[in-house]
Protein backbone atom coordinates (compact mmCIF):
# COMPACT_ATOMS: atom_id res chain seq x y z
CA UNK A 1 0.00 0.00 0.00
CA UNK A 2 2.52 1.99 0.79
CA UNK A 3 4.62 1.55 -2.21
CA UNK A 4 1.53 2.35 -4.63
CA UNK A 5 0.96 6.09 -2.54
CA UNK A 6 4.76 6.85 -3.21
CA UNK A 7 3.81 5.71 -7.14
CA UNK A 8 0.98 8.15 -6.74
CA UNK A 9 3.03 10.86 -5.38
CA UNK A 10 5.81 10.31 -7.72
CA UNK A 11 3.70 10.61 -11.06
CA UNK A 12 1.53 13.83 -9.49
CA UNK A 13 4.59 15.91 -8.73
CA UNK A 14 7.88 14.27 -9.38
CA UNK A 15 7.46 13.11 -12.80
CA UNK A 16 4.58 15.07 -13.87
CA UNK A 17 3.55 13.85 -17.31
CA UNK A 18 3.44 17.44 -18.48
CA UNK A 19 5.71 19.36 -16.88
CA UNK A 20 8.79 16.88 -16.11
CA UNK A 21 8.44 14.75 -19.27
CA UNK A 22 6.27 17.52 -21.01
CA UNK A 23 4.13 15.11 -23.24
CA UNK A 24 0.86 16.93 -23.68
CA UNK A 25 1.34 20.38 -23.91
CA UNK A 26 -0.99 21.09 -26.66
CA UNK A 27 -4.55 20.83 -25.26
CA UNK A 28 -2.46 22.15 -22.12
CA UNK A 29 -1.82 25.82 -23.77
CA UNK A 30 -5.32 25.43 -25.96
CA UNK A 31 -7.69 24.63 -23.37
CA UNK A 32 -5.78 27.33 -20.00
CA UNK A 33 -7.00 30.19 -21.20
CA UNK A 34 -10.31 29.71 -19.28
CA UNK A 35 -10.77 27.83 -15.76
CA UNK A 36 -13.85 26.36 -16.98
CA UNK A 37 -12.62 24.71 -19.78
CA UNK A 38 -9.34 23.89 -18.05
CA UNK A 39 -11.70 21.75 -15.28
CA UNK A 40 -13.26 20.37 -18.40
CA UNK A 41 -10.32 19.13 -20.17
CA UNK A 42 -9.11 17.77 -16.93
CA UNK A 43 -11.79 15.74 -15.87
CA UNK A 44 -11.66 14.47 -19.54
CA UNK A 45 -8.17 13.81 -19.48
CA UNK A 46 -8.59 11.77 -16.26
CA UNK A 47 -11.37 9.31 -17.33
CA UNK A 48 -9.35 8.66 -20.56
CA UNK A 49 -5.76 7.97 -18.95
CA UNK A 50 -7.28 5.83 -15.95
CA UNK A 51 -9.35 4.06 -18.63
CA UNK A 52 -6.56 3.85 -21.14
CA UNK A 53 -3.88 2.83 -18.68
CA UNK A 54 -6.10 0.00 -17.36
CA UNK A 55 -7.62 -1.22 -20.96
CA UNK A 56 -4.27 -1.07 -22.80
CA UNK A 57 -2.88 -2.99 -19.82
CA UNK A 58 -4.99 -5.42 -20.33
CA UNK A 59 -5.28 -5.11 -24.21
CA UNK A 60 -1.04 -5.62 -23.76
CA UNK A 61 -1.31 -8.46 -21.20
CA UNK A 62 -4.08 -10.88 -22.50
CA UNK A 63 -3.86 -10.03 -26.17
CA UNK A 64 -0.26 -8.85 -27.37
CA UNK A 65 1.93 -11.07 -24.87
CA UNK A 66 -0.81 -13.78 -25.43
CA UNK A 67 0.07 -14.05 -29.29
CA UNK A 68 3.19 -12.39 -29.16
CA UNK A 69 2.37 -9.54 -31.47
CA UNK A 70 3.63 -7.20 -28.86
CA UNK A 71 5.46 -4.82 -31.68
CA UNK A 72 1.78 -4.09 -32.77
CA UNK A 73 1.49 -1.94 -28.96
CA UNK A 74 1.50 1.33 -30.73
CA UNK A 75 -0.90 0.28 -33.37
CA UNK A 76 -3.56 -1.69 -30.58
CA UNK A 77 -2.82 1.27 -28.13
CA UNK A 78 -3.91 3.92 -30.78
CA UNK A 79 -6.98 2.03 -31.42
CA UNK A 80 -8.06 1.84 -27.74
CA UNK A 81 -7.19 5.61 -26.60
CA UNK A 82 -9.31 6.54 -29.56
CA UNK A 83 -12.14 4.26 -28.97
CA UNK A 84 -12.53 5.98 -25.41
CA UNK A 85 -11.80 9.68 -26.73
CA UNK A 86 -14.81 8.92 -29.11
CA UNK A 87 -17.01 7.74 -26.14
CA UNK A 88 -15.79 10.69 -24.27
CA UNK A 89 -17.25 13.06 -26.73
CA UNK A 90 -20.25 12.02 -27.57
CA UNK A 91 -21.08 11.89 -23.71
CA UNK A 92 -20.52 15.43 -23.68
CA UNK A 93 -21.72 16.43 -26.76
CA UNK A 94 -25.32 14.36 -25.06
CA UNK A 95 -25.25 15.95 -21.43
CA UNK A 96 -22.82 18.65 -21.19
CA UNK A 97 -23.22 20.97 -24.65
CA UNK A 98 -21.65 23.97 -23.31
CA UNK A 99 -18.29 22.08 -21.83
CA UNK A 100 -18.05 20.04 -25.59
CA UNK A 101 -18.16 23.31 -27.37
CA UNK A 102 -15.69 25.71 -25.17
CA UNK A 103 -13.20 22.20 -25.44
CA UNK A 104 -14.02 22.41 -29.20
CA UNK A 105 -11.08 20.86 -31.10
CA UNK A 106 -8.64 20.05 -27.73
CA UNK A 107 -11.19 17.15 -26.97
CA UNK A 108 -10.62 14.96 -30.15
CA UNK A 109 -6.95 16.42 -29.58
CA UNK A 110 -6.98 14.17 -26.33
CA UNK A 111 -6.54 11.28 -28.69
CA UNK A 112 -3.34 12.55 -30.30
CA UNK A 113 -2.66 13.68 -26.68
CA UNK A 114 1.02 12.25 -26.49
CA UNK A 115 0.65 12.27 -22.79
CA UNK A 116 -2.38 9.50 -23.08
CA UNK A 117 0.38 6.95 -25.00
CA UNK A 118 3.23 7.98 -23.33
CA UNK A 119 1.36 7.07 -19.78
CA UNK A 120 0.11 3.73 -21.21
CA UNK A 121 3.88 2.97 -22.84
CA UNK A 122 5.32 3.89 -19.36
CA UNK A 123 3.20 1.55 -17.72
CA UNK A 124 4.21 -1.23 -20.50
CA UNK A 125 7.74 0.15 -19.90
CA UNK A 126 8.07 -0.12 -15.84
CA UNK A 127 6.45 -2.99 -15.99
CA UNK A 128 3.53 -2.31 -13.80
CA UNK A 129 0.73 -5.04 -12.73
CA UNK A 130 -2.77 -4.32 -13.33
CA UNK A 131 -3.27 -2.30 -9.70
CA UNK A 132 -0.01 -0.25 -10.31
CA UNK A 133 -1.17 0.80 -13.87
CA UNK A 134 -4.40 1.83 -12.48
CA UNK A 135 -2.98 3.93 -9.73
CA UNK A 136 0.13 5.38 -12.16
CA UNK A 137 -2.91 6.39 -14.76
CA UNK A 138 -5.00 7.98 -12.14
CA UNK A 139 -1.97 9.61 -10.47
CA UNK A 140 -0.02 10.97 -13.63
CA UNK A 141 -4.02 12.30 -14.64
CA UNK A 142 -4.36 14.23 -11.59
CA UNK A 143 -1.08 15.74 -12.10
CA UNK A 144 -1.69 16.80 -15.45
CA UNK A 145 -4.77 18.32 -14.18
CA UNK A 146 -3.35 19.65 -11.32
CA UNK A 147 -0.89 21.69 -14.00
CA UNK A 148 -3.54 22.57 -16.54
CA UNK A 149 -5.64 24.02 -13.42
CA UNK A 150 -2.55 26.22 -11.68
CA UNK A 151 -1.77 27.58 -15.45
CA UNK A 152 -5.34 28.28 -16.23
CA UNK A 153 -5.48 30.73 -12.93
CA UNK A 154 -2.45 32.11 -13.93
CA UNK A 155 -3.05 33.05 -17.06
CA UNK A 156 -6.82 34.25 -16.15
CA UNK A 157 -4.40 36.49 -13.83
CA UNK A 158 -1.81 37.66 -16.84
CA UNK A 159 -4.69 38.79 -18.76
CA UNK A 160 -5.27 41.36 -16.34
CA UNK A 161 -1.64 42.18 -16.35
CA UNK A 162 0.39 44.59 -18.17
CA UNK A 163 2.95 42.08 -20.25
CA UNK A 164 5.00 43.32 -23.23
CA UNK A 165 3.90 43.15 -26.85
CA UNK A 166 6.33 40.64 -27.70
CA UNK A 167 5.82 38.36 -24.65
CA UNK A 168 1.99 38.17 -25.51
CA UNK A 169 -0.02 35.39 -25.50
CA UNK A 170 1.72 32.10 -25.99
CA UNK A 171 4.99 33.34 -25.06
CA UNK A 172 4.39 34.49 -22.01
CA UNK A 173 2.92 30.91 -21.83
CA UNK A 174 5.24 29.21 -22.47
CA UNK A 175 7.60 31.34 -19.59
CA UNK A 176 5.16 30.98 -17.05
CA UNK A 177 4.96 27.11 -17.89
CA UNK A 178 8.61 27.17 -17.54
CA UNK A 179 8.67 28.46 -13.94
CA UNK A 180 5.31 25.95 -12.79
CA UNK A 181 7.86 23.16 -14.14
CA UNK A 182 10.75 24.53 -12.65
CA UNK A 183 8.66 24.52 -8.97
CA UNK A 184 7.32 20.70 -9.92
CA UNK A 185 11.26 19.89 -10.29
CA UNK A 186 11.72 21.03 -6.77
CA UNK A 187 10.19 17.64 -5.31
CA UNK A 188 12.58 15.63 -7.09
CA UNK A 189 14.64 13.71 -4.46
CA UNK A 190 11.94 14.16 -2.21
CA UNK A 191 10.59 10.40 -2.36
């Protein structure tokens, strides 16, 4: 138990999926620019990576390994994380209108979201069992929403802020990403 809360706390902060390995950072900068829409994408981000982690675990495990096809991961993973991304939005497009159109195209993005495959690789990678995929999904989900949800209230707050013509926009962005990422490095070594 204890070694799957120090997995959790290692893939929230230490190796945040977006801002120590930065895989994702496109829906990330498309999708901050509101706090609405940055809860959105999270919570949307967080069903598919717990789902993906867990399916293509078992997709990996059962099938792949089964009839040792496993160079065709890539290919089966693809298949799955888009499967879900399709459920995804059609259940918002049904009961939550408003949140499918302000996520416009960053919600079919989440299936080219490099942070979706790269979580369900690293699980294939490390080796995880079924439990420790789980947790590892949920955990490096939380963190990306965690860093989506910090960035969206800062850059509601840099709107109201006098920033240079040049720095505009997704420069300043991309600084003030920077600096988050530079603070999420600061619990390295601390687990």
């Amino acid at each position: 138990m204890e070694d799957l809360f120090v997995l959790a706390i290692s893939c929230i902060f230490i190796n945040n999926i977006l801002l120590a390995q930065y895989l994702g950072n496109c829906p990330f900068l498309g999708t901050s620019k509101k706090m609405e829409t940055a809860i959105g994408m999270a919570m949307a981000v967080i069903f598919v990576l717990v789902m993906a982690g867990g399916l293509t675990w078992i997709v990996n495990e059962y099938l792949l390994k089964t009839l040792d096809v496993e160079y065709l991961q890539t290919v089966s993973f693809i298949l799955v994380i888009a499967s879900l991304v399709q459920f995804v939005e059609m259940f918002l497009k049904k009961s939550i209108p408003a949140l499918y159109s302000g996520l416009g195209i960053f919600l079919p993005l989440i299936t080219t979201n490099c942070a979706v495959m790269g979580v369900a690789l690293i699980n294939m990678k490390e080796g995880y069992s079924f439990l420790e995929a789980i947790v590892a999904s949920f955990a490096y989900a939380i963190g990306y929403g965690l860093a989506l949800i910090l960035f969206a209230g800062i850059r509601e707050r840099i709107l109201l802020a006098r920033v240079p013509k040049p720095l505009q926009d997704t420069s300043i962005g991309l600084i003030t990403a920077g600096i988050i990422a530079i603070t999420f490095m600061s619990f390295k070594g601390m687990v």
